[in-house]
Structures are given as structure tokens and as C-alpha cells.
C-alpha atoms as a PDB file:
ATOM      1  CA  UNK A   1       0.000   0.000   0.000  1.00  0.00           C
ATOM      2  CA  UNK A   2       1.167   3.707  -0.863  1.00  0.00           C
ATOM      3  CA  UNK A   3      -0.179   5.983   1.091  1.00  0.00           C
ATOM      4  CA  UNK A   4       1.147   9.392  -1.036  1.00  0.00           C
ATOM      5  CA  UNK A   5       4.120   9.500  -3.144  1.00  0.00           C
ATOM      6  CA  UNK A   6       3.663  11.853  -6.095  1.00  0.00           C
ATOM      7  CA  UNK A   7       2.649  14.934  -4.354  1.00  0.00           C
ATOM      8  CA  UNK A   8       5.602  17.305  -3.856  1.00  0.00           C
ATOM      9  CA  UNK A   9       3.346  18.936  -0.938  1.00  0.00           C
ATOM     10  CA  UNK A  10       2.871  16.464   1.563  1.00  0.00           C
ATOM     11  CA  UNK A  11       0.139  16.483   4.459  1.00  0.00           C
ATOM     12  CA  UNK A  12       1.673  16.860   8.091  1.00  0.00           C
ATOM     13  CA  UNK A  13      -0.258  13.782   9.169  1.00  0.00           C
ATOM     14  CA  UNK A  14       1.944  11.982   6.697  1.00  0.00           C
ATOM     15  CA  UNK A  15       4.137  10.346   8.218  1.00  0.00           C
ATOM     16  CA  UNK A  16       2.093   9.336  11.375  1.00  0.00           C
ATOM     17  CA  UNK A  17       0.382   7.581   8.837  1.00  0.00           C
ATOM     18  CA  UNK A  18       3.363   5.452   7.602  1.00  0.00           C
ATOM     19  CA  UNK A  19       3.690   4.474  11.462  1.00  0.00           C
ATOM     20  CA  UNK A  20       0.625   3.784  11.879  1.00  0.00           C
ATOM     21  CA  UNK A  21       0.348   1.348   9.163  1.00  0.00           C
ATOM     22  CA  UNK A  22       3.848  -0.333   9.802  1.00  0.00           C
ATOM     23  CA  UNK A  23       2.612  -0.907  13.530  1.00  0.00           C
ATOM     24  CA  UNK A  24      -0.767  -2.967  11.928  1.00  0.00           C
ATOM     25  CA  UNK A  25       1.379  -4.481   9.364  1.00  0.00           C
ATOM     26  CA  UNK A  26       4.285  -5.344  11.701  1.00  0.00           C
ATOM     27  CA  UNK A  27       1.173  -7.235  14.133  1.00  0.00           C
ATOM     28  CA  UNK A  28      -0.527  -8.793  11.268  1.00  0.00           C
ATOM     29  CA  UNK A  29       3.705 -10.291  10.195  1.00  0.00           C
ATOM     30  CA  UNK A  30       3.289  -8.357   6.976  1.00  0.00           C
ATOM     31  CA  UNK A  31       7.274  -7.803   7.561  1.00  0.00           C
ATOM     32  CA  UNK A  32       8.431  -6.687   4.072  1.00  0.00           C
ATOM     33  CA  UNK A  33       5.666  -3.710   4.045  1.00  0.00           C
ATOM     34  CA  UNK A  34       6.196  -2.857   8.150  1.00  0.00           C
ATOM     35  CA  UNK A  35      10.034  -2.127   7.367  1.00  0.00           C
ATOM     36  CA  UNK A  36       9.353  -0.213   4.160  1.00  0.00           C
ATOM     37  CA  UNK A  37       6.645   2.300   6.031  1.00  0.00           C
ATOM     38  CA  UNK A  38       8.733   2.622   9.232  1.00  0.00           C
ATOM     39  CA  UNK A  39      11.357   3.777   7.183  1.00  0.00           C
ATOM     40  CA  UNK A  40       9.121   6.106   5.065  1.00  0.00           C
ATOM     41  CA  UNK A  41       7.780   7.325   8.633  1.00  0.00           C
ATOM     42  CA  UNK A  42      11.508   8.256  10.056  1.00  0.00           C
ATOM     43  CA  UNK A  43      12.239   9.476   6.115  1.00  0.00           C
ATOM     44  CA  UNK A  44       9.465  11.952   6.456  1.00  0.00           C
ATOM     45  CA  UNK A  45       8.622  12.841  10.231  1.00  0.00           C
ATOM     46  CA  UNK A  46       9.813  15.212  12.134  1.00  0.00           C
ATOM     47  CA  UNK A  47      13.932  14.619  14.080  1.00  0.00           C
ATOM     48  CA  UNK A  48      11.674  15.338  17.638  1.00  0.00           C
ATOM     49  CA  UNK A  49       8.534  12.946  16.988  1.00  0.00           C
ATOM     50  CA  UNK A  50       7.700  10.925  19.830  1.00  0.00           C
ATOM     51  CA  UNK A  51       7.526   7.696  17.677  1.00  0.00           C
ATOM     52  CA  UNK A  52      11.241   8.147  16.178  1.00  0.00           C
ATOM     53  CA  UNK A  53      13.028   5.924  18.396  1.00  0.00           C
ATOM     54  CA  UNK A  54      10.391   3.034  18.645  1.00  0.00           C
ATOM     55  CA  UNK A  55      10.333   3.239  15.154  1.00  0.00           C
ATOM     56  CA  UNK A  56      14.136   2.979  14.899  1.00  0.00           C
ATOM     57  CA  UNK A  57      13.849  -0.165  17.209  1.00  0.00           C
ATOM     58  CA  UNK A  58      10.984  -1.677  15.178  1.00  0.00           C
ATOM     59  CA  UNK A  59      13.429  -1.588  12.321  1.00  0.00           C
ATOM     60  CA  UNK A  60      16.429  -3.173  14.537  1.00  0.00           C
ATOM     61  CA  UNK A  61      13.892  -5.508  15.726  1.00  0.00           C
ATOM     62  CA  UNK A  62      12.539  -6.472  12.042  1.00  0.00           C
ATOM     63  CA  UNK A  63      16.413  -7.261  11.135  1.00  0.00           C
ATOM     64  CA  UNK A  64      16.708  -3.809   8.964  1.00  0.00           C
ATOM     65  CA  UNK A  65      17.755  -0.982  10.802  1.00  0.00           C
ATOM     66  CA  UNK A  66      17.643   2.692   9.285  1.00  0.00           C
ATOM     67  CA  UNK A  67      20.226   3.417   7.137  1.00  0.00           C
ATOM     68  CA  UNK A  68      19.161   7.250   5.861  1.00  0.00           C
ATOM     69  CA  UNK A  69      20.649   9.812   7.310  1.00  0.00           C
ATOM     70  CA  UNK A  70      18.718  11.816  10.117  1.00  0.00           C
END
């Protein structure tokens, strides 16, 4: 699933999205989409959101960690 990747304006609610839908996807063991939305949510969201770290240890967990820069 994409949620929005064309738009060169993107929404703020963004990349809460992208968490959001790694966390069901990541419960449901949909493991190849979880890692590629966490790291679309720590891509987009902001360096002080609440959900960067336990995103960053979702992705350790999964067996991919972040590789971007931050």
C-alpha cells in the first residue's frame, strides 16, 4: 500500500500515517511492508517525533535498521 508518493506537498499527518500502518502491518507479520513504512515514517517525520526511536527499534527488531541519514 502507498499511502502518497507523487505529491511534492505532503500532508503533516503523513508520516504518522506510515507508522501507523507499519505498527498494523508489523502485528498482522506483513514484515516486508512494516520495514518499508517505518522507514518512510523516520524518512518523512519530524527529528523530535515521539515515535522516532520506537520506530528505529521496530526496524532493529525487524532485522533492517535505518540506514538514511537523520
Amino acid at each position: 500500500m502507498t499511502l502518497c508518493e507523487s505529491s511534492e506537498a505532503r500532508p503533516g499527518w503523513l508520516a504518522q500515517a506510515y507508522f501507523e500502518l507499519a505498527e498494523i502491518e508489523r502485528a498482522s507479520g506483513k514484515r516486508p511492508d512494516a520495514i518499508a513504512h517505518y522507514k518512510r515514517f523516520v524518512a518523512l517525520a519530524k527529528i523530535d517525533s515521539p515515535y522516532r526511536d520506537e520506530a528505529l527499534r521496530a526496524l532493529v527488531g525487524l532485522g533492517s535498521p535505518y540506514e538514511g541519514s537523520l
